[in-house]
PDB file of N, CA and C in Angstrom:
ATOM      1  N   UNK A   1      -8.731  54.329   9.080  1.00  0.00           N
ATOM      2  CA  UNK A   1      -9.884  53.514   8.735  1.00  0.00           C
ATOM      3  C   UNK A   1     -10.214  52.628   9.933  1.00  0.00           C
ATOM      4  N   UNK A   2     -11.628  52.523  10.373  1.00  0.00           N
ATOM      5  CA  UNK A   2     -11.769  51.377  11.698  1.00  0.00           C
ATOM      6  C   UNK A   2     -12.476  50.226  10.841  1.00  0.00           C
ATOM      7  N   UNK A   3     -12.440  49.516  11.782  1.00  0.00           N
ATOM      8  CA  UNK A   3     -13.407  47.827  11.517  1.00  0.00           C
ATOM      9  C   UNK A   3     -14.386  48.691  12.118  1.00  0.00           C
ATOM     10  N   UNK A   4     -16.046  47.923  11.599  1.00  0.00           N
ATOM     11  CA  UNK A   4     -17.133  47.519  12.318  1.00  0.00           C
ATOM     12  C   UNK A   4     -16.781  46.493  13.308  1.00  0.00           C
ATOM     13  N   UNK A   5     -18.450  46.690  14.007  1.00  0.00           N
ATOM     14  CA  UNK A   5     -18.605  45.432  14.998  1.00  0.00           C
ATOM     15  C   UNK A   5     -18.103  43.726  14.219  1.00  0.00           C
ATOM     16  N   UNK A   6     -18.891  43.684  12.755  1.00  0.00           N
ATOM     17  CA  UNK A   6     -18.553  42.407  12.702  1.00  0.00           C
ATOM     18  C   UNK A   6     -17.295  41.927  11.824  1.00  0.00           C
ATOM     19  N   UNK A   7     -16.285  43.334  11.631  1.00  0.00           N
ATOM     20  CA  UNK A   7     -14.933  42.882  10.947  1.00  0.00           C
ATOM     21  C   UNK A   7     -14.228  42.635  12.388  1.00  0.00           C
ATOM     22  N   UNK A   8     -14.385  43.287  13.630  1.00  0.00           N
ATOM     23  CA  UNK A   8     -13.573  42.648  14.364  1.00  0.00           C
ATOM     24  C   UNK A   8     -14.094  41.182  15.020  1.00  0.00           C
ATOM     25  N   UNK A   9     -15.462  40.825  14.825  1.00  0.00           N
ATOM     26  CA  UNK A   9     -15.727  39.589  15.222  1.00  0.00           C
ATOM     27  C   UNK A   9     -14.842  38.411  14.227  1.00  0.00           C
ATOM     28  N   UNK A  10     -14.866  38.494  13.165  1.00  0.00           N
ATOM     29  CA  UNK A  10     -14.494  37.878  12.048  1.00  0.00           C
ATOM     30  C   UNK A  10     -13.322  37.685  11.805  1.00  0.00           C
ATOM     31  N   UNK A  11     -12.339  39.034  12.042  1.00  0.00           N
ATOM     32  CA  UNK A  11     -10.981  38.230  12.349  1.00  0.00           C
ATOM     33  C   UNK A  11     -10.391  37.631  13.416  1.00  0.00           C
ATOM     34  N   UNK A  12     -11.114  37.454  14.384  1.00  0.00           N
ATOM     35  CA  UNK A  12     -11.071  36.378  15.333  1.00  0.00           C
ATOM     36  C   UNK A  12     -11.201  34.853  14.771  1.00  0.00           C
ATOM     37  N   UNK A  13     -12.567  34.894  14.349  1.00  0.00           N
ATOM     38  CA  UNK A  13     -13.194  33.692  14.023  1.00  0.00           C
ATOM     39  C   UNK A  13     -11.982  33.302  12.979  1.00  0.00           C
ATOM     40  N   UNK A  14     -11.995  33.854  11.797  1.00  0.00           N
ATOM     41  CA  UNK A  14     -10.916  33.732  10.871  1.00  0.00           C
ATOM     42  C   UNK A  14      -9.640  33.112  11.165  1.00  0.00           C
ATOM     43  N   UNK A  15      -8.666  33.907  12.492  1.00  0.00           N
ATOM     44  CA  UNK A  15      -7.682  33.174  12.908  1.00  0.00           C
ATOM     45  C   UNK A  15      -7.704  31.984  13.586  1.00  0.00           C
ATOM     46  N   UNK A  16      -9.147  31.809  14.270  1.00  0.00           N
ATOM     47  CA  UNK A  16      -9.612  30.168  15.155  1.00  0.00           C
ATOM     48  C   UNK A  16      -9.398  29.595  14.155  1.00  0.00           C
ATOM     49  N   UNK A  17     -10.346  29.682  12.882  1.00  0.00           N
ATOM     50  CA  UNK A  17     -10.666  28.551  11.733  1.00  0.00           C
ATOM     51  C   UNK A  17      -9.168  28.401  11.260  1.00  0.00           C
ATOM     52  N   UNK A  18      -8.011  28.989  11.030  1.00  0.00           N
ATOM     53  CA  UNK A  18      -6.978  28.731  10.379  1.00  0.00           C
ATOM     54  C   UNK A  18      -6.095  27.701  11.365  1.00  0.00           C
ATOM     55  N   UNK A  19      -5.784  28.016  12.905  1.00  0.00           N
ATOM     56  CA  UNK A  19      -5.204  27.621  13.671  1.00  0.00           C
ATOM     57  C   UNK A  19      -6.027  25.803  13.625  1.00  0.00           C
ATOM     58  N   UNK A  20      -7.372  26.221  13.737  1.00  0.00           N
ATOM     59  CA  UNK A  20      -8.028  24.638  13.962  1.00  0.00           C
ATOM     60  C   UNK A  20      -7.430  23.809  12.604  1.00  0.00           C
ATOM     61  N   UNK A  21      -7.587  24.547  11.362  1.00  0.00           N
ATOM     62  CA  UNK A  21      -6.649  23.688  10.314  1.00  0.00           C
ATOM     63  C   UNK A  21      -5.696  23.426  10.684  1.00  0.00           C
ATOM     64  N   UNK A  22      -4.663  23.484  10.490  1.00  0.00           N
ATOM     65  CA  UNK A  22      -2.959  23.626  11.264  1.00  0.00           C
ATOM     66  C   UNK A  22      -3.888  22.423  12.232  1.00  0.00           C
ATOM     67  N   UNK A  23      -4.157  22.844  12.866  1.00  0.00           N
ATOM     68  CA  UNK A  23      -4.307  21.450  13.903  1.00  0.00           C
ATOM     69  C   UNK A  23      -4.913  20.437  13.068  1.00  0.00           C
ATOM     70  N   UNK A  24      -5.653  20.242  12.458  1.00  0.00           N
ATOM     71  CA  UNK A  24      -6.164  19.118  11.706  1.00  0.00           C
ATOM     72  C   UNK A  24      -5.358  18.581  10.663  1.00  0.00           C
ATOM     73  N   UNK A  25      -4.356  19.138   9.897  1.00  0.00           N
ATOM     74  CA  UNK A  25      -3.736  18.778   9.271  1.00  0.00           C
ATOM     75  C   UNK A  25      -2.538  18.305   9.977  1.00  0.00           C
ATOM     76  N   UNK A  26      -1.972  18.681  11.137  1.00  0.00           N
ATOM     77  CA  UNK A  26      -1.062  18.003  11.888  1.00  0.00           C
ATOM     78  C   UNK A  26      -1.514  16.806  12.221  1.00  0.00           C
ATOM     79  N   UNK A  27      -3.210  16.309  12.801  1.00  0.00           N
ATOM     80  CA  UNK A  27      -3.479  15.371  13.193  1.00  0.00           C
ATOM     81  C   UNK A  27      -3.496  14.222  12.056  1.00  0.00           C
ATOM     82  N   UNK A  28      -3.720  14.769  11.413  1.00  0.00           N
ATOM     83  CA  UNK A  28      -3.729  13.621  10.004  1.00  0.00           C
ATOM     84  C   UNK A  28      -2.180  13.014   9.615  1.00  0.00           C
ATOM     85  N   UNK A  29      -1.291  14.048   9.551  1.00  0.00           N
ATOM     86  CA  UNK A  29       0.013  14.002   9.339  1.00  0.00           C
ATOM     87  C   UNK A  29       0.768  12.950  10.501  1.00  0.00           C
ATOM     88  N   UNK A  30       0.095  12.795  11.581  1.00  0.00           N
ATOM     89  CA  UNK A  30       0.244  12.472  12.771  1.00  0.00           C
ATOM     90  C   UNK A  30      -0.418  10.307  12.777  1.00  0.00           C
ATOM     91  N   UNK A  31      -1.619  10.491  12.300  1.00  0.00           N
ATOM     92  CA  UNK A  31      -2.393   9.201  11.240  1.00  0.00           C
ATOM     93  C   UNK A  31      -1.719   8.681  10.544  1.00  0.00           C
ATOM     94  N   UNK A  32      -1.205   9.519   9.866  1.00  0.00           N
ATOM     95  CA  UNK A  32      -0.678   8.630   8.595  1.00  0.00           C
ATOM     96  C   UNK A  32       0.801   7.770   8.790  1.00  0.00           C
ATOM     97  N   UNK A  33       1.422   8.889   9.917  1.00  0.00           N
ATOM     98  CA  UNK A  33       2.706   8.436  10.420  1.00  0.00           C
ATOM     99  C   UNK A  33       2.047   7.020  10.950  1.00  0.00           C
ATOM    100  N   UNK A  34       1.583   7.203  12.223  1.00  0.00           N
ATOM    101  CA  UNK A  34       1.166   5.986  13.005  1.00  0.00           C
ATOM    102  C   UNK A  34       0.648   4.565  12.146  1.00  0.00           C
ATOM    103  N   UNK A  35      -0.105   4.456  11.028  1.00  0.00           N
ATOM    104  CA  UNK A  35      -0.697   3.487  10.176  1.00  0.00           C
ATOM    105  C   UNK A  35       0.892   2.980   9.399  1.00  0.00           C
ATOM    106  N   UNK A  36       1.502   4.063   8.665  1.00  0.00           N
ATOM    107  CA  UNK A  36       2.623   3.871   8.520  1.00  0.00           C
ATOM    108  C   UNK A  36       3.644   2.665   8.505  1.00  0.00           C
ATOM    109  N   UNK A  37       3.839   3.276  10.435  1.00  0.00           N
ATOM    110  CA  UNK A  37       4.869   2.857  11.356  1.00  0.00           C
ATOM    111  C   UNK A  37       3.981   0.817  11.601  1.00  0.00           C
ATOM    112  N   UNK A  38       2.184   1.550  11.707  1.00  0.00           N
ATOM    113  CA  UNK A  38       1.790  -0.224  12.222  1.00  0.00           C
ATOM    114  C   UNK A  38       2.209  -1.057  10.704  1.00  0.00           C
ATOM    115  N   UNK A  39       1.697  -0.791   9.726  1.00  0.00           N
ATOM    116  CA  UNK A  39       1.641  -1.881   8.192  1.00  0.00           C
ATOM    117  C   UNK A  39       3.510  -1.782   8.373  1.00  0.00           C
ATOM    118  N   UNK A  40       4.145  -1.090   8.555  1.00  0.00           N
ATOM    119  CA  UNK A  40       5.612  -1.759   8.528  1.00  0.00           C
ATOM    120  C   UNK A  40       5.984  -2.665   9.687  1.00  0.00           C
ATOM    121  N   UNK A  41       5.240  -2.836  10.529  1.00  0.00           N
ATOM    122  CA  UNK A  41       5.280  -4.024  11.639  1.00  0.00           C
ATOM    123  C   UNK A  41       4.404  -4.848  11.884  1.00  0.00           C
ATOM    124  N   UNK A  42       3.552  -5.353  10.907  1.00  0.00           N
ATOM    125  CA  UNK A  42       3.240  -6.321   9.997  1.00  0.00           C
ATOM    126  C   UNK A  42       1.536  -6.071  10.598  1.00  0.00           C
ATOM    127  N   UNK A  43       1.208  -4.992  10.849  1.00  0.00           N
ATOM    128  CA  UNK A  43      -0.318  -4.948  11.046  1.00  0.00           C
ATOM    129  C   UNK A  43      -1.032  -4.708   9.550  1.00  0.00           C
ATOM    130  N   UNK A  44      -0.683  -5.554   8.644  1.00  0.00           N
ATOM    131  CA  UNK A  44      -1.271  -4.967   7.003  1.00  0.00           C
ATOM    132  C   UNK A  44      -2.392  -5.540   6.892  1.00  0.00           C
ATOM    133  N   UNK A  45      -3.020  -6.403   8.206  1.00  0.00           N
ATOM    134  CA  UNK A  45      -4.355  -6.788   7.814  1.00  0.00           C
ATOM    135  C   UNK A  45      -5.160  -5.839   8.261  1.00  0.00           C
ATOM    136  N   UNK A  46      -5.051  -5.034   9.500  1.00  0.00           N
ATOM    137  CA  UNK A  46      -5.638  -3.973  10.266  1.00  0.00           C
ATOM    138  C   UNK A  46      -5.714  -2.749   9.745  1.00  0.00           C
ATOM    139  N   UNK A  47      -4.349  -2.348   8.844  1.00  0.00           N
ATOM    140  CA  UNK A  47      -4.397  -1.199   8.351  1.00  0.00           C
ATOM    141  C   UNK A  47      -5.047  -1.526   6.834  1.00  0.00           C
ATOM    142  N   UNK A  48      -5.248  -3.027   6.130  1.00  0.00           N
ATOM    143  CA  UNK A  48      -6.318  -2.853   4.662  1.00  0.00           C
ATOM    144  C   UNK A  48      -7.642  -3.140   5.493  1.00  0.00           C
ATOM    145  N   UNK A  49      -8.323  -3.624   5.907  1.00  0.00           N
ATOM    146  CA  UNK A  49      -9.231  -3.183   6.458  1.00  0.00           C
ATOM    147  C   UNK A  49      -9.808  -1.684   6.825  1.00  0.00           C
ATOM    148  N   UNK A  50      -8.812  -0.737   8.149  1.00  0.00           N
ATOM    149  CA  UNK A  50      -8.698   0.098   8.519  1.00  0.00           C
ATOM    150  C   UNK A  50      -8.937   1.693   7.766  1.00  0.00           C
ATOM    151  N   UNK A  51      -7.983   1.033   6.843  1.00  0.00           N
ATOM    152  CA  UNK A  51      -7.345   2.489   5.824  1.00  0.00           C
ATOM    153  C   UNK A  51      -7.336   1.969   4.950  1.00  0.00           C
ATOM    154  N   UNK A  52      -7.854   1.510   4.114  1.00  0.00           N
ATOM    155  CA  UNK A  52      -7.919   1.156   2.558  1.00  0.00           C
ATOM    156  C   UNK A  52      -7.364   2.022   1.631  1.00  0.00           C
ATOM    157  N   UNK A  53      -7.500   2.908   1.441  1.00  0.00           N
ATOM    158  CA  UNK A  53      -6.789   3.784   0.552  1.00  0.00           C
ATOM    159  C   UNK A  53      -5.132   3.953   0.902  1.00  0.00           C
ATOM    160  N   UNK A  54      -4.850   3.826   2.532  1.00  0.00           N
ATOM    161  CA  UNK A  54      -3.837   3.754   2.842  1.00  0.00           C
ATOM    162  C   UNK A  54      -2.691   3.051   2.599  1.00  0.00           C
ATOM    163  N   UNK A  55      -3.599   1.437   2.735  1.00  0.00           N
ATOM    164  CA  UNK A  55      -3.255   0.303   2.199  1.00  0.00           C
ATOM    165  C   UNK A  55      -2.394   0.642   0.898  1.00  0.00           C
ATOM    166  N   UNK A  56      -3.202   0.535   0.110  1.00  0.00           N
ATOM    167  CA  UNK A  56      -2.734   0.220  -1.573  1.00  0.00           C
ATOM    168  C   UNK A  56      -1.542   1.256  -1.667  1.00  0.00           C
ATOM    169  N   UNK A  57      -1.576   2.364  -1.522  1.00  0.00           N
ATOM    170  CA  UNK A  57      -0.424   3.316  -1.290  1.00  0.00           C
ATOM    171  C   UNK A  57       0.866   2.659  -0.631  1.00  0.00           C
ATOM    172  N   UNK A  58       0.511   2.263   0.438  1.00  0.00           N
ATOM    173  CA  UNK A  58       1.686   1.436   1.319  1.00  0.00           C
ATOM    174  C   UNK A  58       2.516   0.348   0.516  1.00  0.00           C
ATOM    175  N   UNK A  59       1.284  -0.447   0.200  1.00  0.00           N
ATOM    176  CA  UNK A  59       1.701  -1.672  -0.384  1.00  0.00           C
ATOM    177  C   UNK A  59       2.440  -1.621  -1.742  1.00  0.00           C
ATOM    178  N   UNK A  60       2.159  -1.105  -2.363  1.00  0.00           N
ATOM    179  CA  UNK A  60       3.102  -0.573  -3.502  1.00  0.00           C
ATOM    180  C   UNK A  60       4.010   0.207  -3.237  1.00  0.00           C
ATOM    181  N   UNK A  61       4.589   0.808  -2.313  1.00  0.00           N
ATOM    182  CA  UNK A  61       5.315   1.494  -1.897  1.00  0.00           C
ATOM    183  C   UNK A  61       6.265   0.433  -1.365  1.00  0.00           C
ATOM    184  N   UNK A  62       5.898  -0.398  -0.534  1.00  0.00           N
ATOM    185  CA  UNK A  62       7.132  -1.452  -0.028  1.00  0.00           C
ATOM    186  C   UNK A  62       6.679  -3.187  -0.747  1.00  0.00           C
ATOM    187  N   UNK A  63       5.922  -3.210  -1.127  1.00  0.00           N
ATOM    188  CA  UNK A  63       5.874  -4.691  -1.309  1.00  0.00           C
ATOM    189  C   UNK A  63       5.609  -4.832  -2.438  1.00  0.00           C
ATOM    190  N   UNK A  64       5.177  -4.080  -3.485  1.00  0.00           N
ATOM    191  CA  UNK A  64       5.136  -4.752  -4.748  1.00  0.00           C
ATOM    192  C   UNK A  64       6.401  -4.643  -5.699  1.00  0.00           C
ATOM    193  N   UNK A  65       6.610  -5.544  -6.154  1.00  0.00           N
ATOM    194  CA  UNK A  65       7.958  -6.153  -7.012  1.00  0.00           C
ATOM    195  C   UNK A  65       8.255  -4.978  -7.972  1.00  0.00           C
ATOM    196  N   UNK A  66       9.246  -4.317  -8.061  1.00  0.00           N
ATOM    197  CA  UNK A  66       9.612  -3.589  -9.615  1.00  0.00           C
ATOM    198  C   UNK A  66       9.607  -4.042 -10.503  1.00  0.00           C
ATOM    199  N   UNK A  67       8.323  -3.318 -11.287  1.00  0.00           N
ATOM    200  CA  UNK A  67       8.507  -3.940 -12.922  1.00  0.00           C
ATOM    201  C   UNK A  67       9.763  -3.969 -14.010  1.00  0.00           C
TER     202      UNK A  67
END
C-alpha cells in the first residue's frame, strides 16, 4: 500500500505538532516549578498577582492551617 502526496506531508506535520506539545508541556512543567520554587521564597505577592490560580493552589498547599 503507498501514501499519497498529502499522507506523506501530514505525517510530518503530525510528528512536528506532537514534538511541539512535548515541548510545551515541558515548558509549563518547567513554570510551574519556577513560581513554585519563587512563592516558597517568599515572592507570594508576585506570584498572587502573577499566577492567581497558582496562588490559591500553593497557598493551601503550604500555608493554610489543617482543619
Amino acid at each position: 500500500m503507498t501514501h499519497n502526496s498529502k499522507d506523506r506531508k501530514t505525517l510530518p506535520a503530525a510528528s512536528r505538532m506532537k514534538d511541539l506539545e512535548d515541548k510545551i508541556q515541558g515548558l509549563e512543567a518547567n513554570l510551574d516549578s519556577a513560581v513554585e520554587i519563587a512563592y516558597l521564597r517568599g515572592a507570594t505577592e508576585w506570584v498572587r498577582l502573577n499566577y492567581p490560580s497558582q496562588y490559591e493552589r500553593l497557598h493551601m498547599q503550604f500555608d493554610s492551617c489543617a482543619a
